[in-house]
PDB file of N, CA and C in Angstrom:
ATOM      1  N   UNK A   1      50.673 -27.325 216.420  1.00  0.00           N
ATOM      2  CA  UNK A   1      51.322 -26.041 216.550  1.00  0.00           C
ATOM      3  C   UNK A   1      50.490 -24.992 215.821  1.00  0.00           C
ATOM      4  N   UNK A   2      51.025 -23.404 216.540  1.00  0.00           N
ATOM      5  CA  UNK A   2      49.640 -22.526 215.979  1.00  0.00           C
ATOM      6  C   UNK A   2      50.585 -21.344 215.937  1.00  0.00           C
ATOM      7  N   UNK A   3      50.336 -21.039 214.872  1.00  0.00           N
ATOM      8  CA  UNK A   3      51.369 -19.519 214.432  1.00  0.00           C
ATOM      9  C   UNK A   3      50.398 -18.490 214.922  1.00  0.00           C
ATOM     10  N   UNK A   4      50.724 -17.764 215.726  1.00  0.00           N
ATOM     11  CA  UNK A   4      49.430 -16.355 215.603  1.00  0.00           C
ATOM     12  C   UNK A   4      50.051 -15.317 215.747  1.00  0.00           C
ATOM     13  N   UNK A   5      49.704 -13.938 215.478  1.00  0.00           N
ATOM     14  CA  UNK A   5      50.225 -12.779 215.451  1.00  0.00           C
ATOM     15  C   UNK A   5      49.356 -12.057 216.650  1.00  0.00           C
ATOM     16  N   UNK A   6      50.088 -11.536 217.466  1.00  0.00           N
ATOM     17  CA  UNK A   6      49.558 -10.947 218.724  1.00  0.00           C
ATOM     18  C   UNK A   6      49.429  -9.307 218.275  1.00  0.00           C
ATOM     19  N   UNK A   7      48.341  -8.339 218.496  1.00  0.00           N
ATOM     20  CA  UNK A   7      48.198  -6.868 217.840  1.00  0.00           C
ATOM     21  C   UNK A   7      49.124  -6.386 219.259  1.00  0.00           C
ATOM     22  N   UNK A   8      48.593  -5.179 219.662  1.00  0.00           N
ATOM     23  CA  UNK A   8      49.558  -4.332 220.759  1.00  0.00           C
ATOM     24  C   UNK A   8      48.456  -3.911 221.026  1.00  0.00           C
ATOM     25  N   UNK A   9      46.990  -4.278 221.234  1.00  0.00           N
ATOM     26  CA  UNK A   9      46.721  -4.422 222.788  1.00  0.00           C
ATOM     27  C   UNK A   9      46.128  -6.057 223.032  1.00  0.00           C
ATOM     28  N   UNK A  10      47.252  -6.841 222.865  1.00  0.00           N
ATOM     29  CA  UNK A  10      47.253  -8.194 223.243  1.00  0.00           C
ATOM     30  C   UNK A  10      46.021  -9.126 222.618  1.00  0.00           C
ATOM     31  N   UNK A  11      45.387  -8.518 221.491  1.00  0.00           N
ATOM     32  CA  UNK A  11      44.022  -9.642 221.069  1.00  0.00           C
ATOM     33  C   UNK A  11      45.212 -10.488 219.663  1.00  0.00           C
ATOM     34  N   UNK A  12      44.317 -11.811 219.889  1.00  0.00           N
ATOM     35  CA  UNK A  12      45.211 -12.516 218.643  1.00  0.00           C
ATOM     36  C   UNK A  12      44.726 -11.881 217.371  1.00  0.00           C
ATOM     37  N   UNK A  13      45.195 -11.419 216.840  1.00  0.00           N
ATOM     38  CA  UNK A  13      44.751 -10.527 215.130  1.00  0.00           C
ATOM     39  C   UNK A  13      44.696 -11.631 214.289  1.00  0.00           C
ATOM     40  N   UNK A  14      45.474 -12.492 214.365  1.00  0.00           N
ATOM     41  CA  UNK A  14      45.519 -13.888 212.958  1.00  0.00           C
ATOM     42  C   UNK A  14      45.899 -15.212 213.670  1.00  0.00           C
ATOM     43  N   UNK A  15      45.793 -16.332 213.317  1.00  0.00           N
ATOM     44  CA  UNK A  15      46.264 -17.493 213.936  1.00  0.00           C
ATOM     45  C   UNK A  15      46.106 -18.111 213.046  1.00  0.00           C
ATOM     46  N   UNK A  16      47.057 -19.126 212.891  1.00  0.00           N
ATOM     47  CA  UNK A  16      46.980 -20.852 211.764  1.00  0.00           C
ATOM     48  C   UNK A  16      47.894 -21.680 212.310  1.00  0.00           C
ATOM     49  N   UNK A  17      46.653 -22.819 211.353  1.00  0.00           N
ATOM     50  CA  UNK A  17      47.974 -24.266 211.885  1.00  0.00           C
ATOM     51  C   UNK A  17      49.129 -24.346 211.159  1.00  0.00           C
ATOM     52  N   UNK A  18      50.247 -24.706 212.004  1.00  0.00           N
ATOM     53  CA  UNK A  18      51.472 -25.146 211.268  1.00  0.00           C
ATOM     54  C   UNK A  18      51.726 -26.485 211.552  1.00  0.00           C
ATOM     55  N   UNK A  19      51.635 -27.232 212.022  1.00  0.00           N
ATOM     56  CA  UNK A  19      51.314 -28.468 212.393  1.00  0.00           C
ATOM     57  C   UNK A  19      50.384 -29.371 213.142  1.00  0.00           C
ATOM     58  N   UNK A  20      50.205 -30.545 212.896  1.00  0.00           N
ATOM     59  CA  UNK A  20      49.477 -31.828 213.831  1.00  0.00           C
ATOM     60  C   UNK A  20      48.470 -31.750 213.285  1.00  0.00           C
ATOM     61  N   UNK A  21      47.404 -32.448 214.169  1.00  0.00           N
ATOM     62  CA  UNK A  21      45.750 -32.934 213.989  1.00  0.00           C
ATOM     63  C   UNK A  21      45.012 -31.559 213.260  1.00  0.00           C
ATOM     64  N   UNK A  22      44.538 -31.318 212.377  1.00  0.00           N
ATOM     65  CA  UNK A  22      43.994 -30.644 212.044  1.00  0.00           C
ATOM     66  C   UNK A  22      42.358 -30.176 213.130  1.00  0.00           C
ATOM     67  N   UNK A  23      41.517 -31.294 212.851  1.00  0.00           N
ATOM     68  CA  UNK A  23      40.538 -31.498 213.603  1.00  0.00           C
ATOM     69  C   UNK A  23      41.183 -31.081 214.764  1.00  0.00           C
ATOM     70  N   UNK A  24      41.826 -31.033 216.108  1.00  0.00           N
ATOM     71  CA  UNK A  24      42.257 -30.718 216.959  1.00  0.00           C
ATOM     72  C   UNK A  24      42.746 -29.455 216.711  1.00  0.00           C
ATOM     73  N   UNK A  25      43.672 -28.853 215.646  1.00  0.00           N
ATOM     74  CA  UNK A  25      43.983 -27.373 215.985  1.00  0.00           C
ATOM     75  C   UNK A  25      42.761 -26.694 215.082  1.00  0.00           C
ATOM     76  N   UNK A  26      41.715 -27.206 215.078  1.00  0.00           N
ATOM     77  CA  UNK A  26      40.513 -26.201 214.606  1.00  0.00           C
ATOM     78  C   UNK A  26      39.767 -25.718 215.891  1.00  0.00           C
ATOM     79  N   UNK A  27      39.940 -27.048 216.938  1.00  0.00           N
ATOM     80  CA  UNK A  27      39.289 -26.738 217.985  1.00  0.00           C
ATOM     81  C   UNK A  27      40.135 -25.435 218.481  1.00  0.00           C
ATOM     82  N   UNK A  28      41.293 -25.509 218.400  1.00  0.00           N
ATOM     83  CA  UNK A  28      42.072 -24.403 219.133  1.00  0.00           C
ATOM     84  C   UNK A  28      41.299 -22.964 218.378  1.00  0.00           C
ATOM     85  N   UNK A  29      41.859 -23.341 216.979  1.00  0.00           N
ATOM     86  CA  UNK A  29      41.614 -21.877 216.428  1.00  0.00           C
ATOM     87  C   UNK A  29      40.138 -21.389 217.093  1.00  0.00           C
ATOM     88  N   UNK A  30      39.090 -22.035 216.941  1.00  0.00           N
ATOM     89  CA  UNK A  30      37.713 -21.464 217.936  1.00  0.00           C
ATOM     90  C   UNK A  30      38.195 -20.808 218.417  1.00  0.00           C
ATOM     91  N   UNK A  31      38.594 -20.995 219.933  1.00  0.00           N
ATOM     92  CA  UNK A  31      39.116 -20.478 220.841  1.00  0.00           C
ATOM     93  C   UNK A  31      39.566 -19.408 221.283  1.00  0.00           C
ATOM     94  N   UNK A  32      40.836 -19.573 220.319  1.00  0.00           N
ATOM     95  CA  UNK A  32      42.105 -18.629 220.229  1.00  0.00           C
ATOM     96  C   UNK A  32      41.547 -17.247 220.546  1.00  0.00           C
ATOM     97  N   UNK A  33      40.600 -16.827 219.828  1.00  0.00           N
ATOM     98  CA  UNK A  33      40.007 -15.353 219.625  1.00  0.00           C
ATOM     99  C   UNK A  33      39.751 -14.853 220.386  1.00  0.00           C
ATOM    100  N   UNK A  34      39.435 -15.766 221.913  1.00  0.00           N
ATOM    101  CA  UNK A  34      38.627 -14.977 223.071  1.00  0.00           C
ATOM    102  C   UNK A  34      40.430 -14.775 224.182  1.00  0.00           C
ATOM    103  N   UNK A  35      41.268 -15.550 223.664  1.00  0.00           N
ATOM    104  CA  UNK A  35      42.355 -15.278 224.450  1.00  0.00           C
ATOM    105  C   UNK A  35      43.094 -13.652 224.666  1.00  0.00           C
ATOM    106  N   UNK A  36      43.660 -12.923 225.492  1.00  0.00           N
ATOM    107  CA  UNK A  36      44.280 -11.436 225.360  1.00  0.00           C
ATOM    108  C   UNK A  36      45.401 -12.082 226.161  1.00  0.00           C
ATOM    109  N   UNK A  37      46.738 -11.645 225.693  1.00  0.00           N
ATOM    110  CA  UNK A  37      48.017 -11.571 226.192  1.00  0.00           C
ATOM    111  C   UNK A  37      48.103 -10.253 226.361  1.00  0.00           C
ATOM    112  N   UNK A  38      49.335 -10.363 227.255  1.00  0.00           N
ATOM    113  CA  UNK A  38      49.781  -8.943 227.954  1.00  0.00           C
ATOM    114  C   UNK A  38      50.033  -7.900 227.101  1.00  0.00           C
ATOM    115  N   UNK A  39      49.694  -6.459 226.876  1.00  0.00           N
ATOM    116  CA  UNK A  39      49.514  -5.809 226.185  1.00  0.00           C
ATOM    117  C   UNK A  39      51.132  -5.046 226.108  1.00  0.00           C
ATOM    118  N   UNK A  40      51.412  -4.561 224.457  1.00  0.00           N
ATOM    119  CA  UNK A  40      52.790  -3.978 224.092  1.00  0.00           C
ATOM    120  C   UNK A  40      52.708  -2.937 224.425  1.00  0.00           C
ATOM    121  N   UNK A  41      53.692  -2.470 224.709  1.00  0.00           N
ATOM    122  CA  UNK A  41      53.600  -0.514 223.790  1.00  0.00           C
ATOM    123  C   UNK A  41      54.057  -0.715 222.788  1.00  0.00           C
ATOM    124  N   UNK A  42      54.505  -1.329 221.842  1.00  0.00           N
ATOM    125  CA  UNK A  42      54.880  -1.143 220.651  1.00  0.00           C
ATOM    126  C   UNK A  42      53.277  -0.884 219.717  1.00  0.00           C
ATOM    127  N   UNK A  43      53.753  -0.023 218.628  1.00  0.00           N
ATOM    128  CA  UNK A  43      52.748   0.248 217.774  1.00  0.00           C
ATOM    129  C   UNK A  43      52.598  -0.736 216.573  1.00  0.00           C
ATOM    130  N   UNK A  44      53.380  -1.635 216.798  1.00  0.00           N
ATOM    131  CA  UNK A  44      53.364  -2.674 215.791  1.00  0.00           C
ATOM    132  C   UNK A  44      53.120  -4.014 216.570  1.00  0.00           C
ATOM    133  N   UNK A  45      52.129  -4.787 215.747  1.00  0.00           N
ATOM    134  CA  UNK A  45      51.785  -5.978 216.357  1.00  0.00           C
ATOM    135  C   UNK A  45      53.088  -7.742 215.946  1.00  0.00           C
ATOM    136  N   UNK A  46      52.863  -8.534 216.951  1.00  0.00           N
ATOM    137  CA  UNK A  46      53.939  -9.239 217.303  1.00  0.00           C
ATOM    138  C   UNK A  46      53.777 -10.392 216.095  1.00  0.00           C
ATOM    139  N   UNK A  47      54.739 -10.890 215.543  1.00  0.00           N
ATOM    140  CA  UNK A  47      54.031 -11.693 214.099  1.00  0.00           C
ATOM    141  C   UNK A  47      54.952 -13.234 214.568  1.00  0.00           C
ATOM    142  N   UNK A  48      54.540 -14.130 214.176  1.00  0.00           N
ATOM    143  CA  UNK A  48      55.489 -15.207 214.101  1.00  0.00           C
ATOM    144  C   UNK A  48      55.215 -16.172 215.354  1.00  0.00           C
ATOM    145  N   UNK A  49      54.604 -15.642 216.704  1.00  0.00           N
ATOM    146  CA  UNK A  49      54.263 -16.276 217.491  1.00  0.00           C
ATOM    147  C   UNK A  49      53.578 -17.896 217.561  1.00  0.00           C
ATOM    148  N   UNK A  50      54.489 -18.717 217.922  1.00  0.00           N
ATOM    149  CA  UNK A  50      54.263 -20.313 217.824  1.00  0.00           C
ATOM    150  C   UNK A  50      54.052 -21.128 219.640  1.00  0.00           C
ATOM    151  N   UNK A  51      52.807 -21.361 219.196  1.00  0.00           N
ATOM    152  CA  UNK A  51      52.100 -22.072 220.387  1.00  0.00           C
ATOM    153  C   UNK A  51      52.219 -23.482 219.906  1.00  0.00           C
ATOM    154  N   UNK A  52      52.420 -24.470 220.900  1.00  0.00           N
ATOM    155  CA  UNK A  52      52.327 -25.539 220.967  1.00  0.00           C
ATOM    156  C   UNK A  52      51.574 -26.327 221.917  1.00  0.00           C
ATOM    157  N   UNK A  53      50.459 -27.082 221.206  1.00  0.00           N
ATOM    158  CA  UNK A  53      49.609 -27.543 222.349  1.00  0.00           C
ATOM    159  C   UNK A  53      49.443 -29.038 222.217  1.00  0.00           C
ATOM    160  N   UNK A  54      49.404 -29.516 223.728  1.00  0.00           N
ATOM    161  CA  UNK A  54      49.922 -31.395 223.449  1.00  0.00           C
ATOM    162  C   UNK A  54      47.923 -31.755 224.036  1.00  0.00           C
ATOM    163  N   UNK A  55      47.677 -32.820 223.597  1.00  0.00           N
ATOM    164  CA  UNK A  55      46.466 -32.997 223.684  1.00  0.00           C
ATOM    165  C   UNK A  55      46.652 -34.734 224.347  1.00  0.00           C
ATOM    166  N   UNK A  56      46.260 -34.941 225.536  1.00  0.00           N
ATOM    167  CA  UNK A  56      46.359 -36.071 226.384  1.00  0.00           C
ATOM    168  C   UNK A  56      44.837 -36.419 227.203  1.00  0.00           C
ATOM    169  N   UNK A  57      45.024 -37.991 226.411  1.00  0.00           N
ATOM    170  CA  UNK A  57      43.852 -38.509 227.528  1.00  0.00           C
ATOM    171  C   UNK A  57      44.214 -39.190 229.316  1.00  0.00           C
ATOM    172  N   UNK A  58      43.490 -38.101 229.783  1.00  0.00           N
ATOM    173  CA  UNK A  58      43.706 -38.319 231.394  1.00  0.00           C
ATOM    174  C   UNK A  58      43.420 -39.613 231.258  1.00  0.00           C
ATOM    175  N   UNK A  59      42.266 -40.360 230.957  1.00  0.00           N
ATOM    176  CA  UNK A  59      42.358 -41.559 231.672  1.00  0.00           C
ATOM    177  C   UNK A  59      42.685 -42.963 230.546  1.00  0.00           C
ATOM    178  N   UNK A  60      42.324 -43.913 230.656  1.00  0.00           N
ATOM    179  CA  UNK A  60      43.110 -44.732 229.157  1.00  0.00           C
ATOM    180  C   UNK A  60      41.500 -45.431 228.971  1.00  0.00           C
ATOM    181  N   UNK A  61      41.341 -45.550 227.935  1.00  0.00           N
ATOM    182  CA  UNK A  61      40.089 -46.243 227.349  1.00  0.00           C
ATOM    183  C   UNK A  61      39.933 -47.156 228.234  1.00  0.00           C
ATOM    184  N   UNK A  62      37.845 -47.500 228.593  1.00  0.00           N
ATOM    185  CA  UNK A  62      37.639 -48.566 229.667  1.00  0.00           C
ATOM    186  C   UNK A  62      37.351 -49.339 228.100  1.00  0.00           C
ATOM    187  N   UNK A  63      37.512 -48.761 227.102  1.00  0.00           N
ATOM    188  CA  UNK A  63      36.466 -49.894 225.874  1.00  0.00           C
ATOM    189  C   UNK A  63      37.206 -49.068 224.887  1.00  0.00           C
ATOM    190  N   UNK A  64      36.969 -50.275 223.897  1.00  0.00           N
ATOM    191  CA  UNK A  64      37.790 -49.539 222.501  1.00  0.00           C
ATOM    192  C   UNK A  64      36.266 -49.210 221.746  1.00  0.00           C
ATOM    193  N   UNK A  65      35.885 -48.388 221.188  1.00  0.00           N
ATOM    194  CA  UNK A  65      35.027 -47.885 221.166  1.00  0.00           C
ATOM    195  C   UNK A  65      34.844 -47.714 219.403  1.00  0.00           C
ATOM    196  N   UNK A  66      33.191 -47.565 218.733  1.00  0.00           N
ATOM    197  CA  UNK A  66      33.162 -48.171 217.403  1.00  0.00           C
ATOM    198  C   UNK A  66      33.240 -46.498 216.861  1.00  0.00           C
ATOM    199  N   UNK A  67      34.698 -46.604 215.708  1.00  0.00           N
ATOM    200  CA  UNK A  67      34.603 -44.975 215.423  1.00  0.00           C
ATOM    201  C   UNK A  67      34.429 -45.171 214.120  1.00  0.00           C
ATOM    202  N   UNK A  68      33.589 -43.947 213.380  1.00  0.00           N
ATOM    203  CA  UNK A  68      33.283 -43.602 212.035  1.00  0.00           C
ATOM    204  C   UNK A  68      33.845 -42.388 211.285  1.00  0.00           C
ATOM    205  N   UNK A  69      34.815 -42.381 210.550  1.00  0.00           N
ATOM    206  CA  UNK A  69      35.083 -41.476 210.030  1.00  0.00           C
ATOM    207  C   UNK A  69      34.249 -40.881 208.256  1.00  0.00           C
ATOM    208  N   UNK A  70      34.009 -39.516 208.550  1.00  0.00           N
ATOM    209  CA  UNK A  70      33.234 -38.929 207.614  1.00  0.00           C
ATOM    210  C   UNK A  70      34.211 -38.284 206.777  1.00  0.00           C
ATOM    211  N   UNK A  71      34.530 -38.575 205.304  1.00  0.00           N
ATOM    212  CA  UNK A  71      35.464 -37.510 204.548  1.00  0.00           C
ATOM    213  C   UNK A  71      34.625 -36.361 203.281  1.00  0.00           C
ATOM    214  N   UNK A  72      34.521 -35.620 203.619  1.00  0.00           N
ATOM    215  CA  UNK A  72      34.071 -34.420 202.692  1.00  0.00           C
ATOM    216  C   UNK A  72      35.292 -33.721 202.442  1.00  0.00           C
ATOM    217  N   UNK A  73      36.134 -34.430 201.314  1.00  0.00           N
ATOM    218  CA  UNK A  73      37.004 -34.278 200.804  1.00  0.00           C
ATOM    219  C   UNK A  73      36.871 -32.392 199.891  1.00  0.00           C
ATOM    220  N   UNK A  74      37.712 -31.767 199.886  1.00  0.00           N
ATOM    221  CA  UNK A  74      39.282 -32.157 200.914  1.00  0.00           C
ATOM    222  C   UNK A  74      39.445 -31.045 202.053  1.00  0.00           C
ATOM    223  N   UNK A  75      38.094 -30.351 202.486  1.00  0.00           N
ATOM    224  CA  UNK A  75      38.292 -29.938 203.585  1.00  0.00           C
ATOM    225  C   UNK A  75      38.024 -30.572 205.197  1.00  0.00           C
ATOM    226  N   UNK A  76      36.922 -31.012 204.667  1.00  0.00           N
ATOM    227  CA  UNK A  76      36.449 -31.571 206.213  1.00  0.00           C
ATOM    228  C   UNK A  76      36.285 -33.184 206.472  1.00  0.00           C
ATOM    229  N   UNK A  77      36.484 -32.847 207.835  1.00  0.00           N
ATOM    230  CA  UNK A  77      36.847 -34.748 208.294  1.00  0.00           C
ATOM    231  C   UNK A  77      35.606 -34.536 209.503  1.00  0.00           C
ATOM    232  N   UNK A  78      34.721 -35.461 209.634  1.00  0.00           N
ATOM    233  CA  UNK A  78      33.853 -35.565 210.933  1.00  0.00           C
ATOM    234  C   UNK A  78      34.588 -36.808 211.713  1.00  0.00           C
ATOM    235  N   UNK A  79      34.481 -36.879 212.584  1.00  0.00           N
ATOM    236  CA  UNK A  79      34.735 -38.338 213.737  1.00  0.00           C
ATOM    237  C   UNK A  79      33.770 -38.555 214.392  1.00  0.00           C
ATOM    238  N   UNK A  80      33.333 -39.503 214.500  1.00  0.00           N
ATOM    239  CA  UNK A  80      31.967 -40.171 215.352  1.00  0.00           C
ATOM    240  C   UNK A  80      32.746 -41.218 216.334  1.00  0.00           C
ATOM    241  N   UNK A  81      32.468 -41.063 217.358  1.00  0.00           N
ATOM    242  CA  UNK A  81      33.499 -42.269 218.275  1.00  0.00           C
ATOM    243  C   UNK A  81      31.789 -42.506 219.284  1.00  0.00           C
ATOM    244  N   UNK A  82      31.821 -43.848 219.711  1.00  0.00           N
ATOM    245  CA  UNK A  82      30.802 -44.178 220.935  1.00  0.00           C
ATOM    246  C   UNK A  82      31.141 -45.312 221.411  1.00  0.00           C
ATOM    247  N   UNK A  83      31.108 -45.499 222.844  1.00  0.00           N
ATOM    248  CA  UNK A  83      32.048 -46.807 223.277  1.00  0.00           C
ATOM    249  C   UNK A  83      30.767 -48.154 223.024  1.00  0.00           C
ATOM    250  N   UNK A  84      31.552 -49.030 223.257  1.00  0.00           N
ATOM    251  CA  UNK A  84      31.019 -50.042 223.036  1.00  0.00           C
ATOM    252  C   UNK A  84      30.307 -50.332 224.116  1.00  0.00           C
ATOM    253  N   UNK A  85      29.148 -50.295 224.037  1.00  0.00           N
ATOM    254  CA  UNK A  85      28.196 -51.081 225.664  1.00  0.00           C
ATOM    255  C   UNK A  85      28.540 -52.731 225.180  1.00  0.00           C
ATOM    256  N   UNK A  86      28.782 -52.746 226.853  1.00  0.00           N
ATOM    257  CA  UNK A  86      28.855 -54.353 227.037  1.00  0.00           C
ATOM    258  C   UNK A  86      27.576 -54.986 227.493  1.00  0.00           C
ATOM    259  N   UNK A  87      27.055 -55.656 227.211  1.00  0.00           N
ATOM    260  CA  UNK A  87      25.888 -56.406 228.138  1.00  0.00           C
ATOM    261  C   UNK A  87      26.324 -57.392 229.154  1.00  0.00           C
ATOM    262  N   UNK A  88      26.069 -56.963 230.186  1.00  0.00           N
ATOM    263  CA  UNK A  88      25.738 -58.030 231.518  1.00  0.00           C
ATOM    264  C   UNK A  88      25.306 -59.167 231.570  1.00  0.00           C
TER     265      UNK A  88
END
């Protein structure tokens, strides 16, 4: 979930996570910035606005795949995922 404050001519002015995957709502926050919603007439911008975004794998793992997690405590987390080659 992503709190953002919409200005009045529709650019997101602020956004944060309020919940889930961090790593996943960072990808959002990227994002977020290039998005424009429909523009107010109000002269005051919209505050409190909560997006919710569900994150699904279309297809289901052909391989469970060897993952590495990196901790650079206590902000950042890396993930390394690569599937497993099978040999023939």
């Amino acid at each position: 979930m992503v709190r953002c404050a919409i200005a009045s001519d529709g650019t997101v002015s602020e956004a944060k996570i309020t919940s889930g995957s961090i790593l996943l709502g960072e990808a959002v926050l990227q994002r977020i910035s290039e998005w424009r919603f429909r523009s107010t007439n109000a002269s005051t911008p919209t505050d409190g606005v909560i997006l919710t975004f569900n994150f699904v794998l279309e297809q289901p793992a052909q391989t469970t795949p060897r993952t590495k997690f990196v901790y650079d405590y206590p902000y950042n987390t890396t993930i390394i995922s690569q599937p497993v080659l099978r040999s023939h």
